[in-house]
Protein backbone atom coordinates (compact mmCIF):
# COMPACT_ATOMS: atom_id res chain seq x y z
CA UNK A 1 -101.15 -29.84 -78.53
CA UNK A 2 -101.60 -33.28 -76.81
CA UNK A 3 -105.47 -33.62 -75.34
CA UNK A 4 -106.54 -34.17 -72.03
CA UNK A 5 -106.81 -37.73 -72.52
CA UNK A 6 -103.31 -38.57 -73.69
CA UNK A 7 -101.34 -40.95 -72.27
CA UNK A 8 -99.23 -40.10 -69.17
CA UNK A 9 -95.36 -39.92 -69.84
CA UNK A 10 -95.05 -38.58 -66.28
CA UNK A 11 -96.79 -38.48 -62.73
CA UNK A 12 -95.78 -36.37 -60.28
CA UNK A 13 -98.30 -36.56 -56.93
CA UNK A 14 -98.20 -34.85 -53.51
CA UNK A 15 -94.65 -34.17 -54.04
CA UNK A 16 -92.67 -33.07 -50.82
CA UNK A 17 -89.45 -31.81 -51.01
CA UNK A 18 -87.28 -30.23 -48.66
CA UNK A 19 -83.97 -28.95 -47.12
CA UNK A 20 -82.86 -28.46 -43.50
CA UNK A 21 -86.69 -28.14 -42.85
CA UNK A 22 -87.47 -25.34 -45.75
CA UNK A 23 -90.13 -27.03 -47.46
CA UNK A 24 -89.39 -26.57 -51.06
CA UNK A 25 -91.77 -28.33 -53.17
CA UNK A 26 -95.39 -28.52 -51.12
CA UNK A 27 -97.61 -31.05 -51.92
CA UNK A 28 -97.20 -30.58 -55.65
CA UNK A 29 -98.70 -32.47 -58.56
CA UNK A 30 -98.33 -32.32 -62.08
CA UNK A 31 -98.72 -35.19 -65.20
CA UNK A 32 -96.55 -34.91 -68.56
CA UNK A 33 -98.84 -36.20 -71.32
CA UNK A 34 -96.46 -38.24 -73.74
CA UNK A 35 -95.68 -36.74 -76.82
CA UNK A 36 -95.50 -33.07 -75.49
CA UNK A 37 -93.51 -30.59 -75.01
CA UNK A 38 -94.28 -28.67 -71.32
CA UNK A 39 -92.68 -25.95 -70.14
CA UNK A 40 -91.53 -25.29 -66.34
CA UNK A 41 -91.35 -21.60 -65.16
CA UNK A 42 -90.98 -20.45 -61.96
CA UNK A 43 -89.16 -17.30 -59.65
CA UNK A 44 -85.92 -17.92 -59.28
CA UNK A 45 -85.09 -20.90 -56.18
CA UNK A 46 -88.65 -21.71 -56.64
CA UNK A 47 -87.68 -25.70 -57.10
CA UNK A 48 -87.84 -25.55 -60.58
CA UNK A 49 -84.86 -27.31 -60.84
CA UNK A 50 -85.58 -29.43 -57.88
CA UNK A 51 -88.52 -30.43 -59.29
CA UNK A 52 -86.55 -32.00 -62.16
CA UNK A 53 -84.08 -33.91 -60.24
CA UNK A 54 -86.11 -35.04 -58.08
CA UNK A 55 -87.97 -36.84 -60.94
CA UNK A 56 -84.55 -38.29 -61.91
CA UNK A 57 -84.04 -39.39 -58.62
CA UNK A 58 -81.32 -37.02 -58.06
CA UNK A 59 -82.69 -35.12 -54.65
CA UNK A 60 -84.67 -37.13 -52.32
CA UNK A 61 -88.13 -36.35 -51.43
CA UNK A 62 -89.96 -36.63 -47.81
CA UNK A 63 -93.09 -38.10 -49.55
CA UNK A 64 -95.07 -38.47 -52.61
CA UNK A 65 -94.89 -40.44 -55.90
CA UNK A 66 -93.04 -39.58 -58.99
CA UNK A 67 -94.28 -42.56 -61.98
CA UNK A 68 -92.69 -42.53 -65.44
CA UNK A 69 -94.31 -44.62 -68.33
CA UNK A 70 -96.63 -46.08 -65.09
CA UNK A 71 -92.84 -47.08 -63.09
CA UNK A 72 -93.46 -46.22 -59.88
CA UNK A 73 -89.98 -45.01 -58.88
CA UNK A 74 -90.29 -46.19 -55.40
CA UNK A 75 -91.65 -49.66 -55.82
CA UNK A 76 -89.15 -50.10 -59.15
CA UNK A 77 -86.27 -53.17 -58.81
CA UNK A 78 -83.09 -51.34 -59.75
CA UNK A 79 -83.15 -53.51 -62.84
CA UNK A 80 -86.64 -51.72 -63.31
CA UNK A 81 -85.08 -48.21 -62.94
CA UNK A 82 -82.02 -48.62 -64.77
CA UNK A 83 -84.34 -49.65 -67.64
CA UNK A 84 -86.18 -46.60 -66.93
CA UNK A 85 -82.77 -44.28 -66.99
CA UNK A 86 -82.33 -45.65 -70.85
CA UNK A 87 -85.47 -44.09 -71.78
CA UNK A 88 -84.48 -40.47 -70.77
CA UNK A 89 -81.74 -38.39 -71.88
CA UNK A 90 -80.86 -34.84 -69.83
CA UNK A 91 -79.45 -31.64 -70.55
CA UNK A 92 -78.48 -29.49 -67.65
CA UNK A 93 -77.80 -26.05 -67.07
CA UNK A 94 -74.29 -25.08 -68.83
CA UNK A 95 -74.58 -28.24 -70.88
CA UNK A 96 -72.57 -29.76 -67.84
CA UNK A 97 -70.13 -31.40 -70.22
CA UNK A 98 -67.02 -33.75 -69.25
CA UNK A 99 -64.31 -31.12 -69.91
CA UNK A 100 -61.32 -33.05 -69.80
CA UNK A 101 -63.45 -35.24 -72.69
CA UNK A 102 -63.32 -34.27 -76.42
CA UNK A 103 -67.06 -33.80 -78.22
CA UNK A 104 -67.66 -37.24 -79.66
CA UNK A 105 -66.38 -38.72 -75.99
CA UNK A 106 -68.76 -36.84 -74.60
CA UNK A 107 -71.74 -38.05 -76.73
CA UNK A 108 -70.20 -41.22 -76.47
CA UNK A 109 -70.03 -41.50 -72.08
CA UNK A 110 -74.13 -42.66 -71.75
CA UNK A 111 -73.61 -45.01 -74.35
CA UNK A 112 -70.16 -46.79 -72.31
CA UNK A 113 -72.43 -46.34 -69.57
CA UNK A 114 -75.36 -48.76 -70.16
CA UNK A 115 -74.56 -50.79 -73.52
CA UNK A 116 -71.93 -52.78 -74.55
CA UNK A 117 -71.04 -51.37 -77.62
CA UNK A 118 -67.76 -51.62 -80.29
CA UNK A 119 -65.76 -48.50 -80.58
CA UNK A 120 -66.48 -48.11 -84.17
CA UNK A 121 -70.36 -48.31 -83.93
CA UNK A 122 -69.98 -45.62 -81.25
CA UNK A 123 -68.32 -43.29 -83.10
CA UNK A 124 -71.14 -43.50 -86.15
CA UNK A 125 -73.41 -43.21 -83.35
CA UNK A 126 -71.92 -40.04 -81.77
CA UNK A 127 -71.32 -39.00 -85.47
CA UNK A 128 -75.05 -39.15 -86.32
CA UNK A 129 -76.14 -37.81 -82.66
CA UNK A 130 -73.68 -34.69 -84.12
CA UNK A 131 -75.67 -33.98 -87.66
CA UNK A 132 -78.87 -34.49 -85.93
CA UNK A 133 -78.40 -31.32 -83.77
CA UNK A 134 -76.54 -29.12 -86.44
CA UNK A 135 -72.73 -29.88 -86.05
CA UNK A 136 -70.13 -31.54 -88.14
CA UNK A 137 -68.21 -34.78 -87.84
CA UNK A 138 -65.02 -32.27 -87.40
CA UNK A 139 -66.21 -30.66 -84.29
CA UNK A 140 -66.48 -33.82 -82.48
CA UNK A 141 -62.76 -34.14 -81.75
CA UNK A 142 -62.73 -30.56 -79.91
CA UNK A 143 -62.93 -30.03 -76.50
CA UNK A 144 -65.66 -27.89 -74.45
CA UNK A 145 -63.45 -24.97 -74.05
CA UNK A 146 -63.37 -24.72 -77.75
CA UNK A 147 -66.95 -24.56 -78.37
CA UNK A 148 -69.05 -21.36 -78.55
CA UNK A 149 -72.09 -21.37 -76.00
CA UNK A 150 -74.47 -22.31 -78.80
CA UNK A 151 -72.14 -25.12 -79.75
CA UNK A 152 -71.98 -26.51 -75.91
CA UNK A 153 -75.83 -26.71 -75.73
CA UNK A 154 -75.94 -28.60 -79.28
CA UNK A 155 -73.39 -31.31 -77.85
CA UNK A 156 -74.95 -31.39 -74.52
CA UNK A 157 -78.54 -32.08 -76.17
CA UNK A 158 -77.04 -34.57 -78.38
CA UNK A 159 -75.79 -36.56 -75.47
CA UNK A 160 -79.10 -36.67 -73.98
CA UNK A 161 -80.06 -38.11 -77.59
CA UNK A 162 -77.55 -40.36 -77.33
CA UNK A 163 -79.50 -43.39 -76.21
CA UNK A 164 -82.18 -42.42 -78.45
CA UNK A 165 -84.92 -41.55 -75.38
CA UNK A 166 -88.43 -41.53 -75.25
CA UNK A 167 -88.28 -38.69 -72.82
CA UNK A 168 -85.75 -35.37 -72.73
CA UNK A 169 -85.31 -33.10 -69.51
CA UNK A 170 -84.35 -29.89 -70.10
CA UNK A 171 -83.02 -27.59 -67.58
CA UNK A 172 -82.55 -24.01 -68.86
CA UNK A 173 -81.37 -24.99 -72.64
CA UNK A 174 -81.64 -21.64 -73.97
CA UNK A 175 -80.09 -19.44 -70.97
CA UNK A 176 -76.86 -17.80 -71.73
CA UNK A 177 -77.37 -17.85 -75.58
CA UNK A 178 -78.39 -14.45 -77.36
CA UNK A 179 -81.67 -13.87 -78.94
CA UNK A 180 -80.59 -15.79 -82.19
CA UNK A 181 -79.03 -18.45 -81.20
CA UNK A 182 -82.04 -18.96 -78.69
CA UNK A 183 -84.65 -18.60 -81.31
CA UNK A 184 -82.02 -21.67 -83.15
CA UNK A 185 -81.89 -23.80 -80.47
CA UNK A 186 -85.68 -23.42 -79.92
CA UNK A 187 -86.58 -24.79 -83.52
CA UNK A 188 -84.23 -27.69 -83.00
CA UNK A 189 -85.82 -28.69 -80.26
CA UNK A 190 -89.38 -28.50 -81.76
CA UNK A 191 -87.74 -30.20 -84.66
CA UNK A 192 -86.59 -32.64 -82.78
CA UNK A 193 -89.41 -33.56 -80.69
CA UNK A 194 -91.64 -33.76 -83.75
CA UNK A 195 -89.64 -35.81 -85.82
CA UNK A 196 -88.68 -38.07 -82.90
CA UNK A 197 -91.84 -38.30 -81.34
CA UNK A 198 -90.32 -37.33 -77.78
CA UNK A 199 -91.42 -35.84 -74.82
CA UNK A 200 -90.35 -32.81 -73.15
CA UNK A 201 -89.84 -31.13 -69.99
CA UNK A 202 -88.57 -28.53 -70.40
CA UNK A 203 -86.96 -26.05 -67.36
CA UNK A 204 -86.81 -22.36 -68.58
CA UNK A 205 -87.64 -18.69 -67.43
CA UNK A 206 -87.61 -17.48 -71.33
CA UNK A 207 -90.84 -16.33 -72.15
CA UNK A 208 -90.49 -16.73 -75.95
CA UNK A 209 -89.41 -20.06 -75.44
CA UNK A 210 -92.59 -20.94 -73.40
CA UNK A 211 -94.36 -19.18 -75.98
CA UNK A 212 -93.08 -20.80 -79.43
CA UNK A 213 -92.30 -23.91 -78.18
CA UNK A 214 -94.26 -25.25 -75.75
CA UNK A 215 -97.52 -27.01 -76.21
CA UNK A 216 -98.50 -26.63 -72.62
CA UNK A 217 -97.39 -24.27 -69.62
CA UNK A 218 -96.84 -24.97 -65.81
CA UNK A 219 -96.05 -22.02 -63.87
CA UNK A 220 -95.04 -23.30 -59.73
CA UNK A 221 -95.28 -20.15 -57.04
CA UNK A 222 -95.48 -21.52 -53.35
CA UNK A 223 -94.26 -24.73 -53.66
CA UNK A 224 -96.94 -25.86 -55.73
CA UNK A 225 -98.05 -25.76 -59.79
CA UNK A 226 -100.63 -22.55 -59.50
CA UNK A 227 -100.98 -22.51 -62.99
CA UNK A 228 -101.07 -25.07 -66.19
CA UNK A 229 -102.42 -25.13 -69.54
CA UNK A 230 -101.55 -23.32 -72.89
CA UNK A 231 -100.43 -19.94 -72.83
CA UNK A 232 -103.59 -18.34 -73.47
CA UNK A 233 -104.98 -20.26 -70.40
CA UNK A 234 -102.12 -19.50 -68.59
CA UNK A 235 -102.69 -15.74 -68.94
CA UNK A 236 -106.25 -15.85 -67.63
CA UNK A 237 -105.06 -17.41 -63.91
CA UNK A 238 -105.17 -14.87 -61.15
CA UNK A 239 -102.35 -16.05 -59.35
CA UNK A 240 -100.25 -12.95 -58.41
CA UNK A 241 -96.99 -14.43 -59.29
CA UNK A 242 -98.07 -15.49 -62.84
CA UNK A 243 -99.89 -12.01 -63.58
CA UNK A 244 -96.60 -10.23 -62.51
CA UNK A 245 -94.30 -12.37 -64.69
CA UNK A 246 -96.28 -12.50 -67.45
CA UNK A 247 -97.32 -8.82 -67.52
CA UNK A 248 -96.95 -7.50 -71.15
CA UNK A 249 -97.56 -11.13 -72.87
CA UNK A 250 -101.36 -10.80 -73.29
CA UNK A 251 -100.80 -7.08 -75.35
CA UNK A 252 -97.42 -8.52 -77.58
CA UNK A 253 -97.50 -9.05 -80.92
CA UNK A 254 -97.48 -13.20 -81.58
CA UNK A 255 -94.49 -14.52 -82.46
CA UNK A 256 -93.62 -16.63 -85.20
CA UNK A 257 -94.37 -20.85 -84.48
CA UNK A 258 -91.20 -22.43 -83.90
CA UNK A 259 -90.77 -24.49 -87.15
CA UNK A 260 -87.87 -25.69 -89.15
């Protein structure tokens, strides 16, 4: 686990957020020390999602500032910010790929998007971006409706590598997958970040996923994070919310560390 006095990959202060006056996100804070991995949980229409694109710059927010790698998003020139959008990669929820776009186009679109690139060193690049999350050059000329669910997060997270980012967003990567395949995906991610040296922010509701992978935990109830640390720090908050979802945790067996 990163210590306290890490550098910041991510500041998030006095965050407002809201929607036809339902206040959404309330005043929340929360830093992302760099070279973690953190872990987002929260009831379901908390803002946990919210939260995330509104650090992308996605969904507006009434006030506050969001600051990654010390850019300020609000006082950033756009060439400032598209700089900034180089150094992340996302995956969202579904793997939200192109579907009218085979694999390697896919892995390929951020890549057309901010560099000007020849075809051919695309296609090693995509090709590489493929191995790296488990998948062979041959599935990169099939198209999302011929790719299993565990195959459509492994292409989605390898366009968000596509750039080769400092930081990866993660929103929900193991929903939808079954226990296996989770546990898979969850070792290539902690694989992934330790190899690559990235950080993580990781959206998810999976316990075992905040357990194994995460280094550090940040629960939001309210509008607000009520709770953040590791998992054993985590469990000693007496925040209603995160005693009720995490009932059970404190008496389970540990689980194996998410390692390759």
């Amino acid at each position: 686990m990163k210590d306290a006095g890490a550098p910041k990959a991510i500041e998030v202060t006095d965050l407002v957020v809201e929607f036809d006056r339902k206040r959404v996100l309330d005043h929340l804070s929360l830093d992302v020390r760099a070279g973690e991995i953190l872990g987002l949980v929260g009831a379901s229409g908390a803002g946990k999602s919210v939260l995330l694109r509104t650090m992308l710059g996605l969904t507006p927010k009434r006030q506050g500032r969001i600051a990654i790698f010390g850019v300020d998003r609000d006082k950033a020139t756009l060439q400032e910010l598209q700089t900034l959008e180089r150094r992340w990669g996302v995956l969202y929820q579904q793997g939200a790929l192109f579907s009218s776009l085979t694999v390697f186009q896919n892995i390929e679109f951020p890549i057309r998007e901010y560099l000007r690139t020849p075809q051919r060193l695309m296609r090693e690049i995509a090709n590489a971006k493929l191995e790296m999350v488990g998948l062979k050059p041959e599935d990169g000329d099939k198209l999302p409706s011929e790719l299993s669910g565990g195959m459509t997060k492994r292409v989605a997270l390898a366009r968000a590598l596509a750039l080769d980012p400092a930081i990866v967003f993660l929103d929900e990567p193991t929903s939808g997958l079954d226990p296996i395949a989770a546990r898979e995906f969850g070792v290539l991610i902690r694989t992934l970040q330790r190899t690559l040296g990235l950080t993580v922010f990781m959206v998810t509701h999976e316990i075992e996923a905040l357990r194994t992978i995460c280094d550090r935990i940040a629960a939001l109830a309210g509008g607000r994070i009520v709770a953040i640390g590791s998992m054993s720090q985590v469990l000693e908050t007496e925040d209603p919310w995160v005693k009720s979802y995490f009932r059970g945790v404190r008496s389970a067996p540990p689980s194996a560390p998410a390692t390759p």
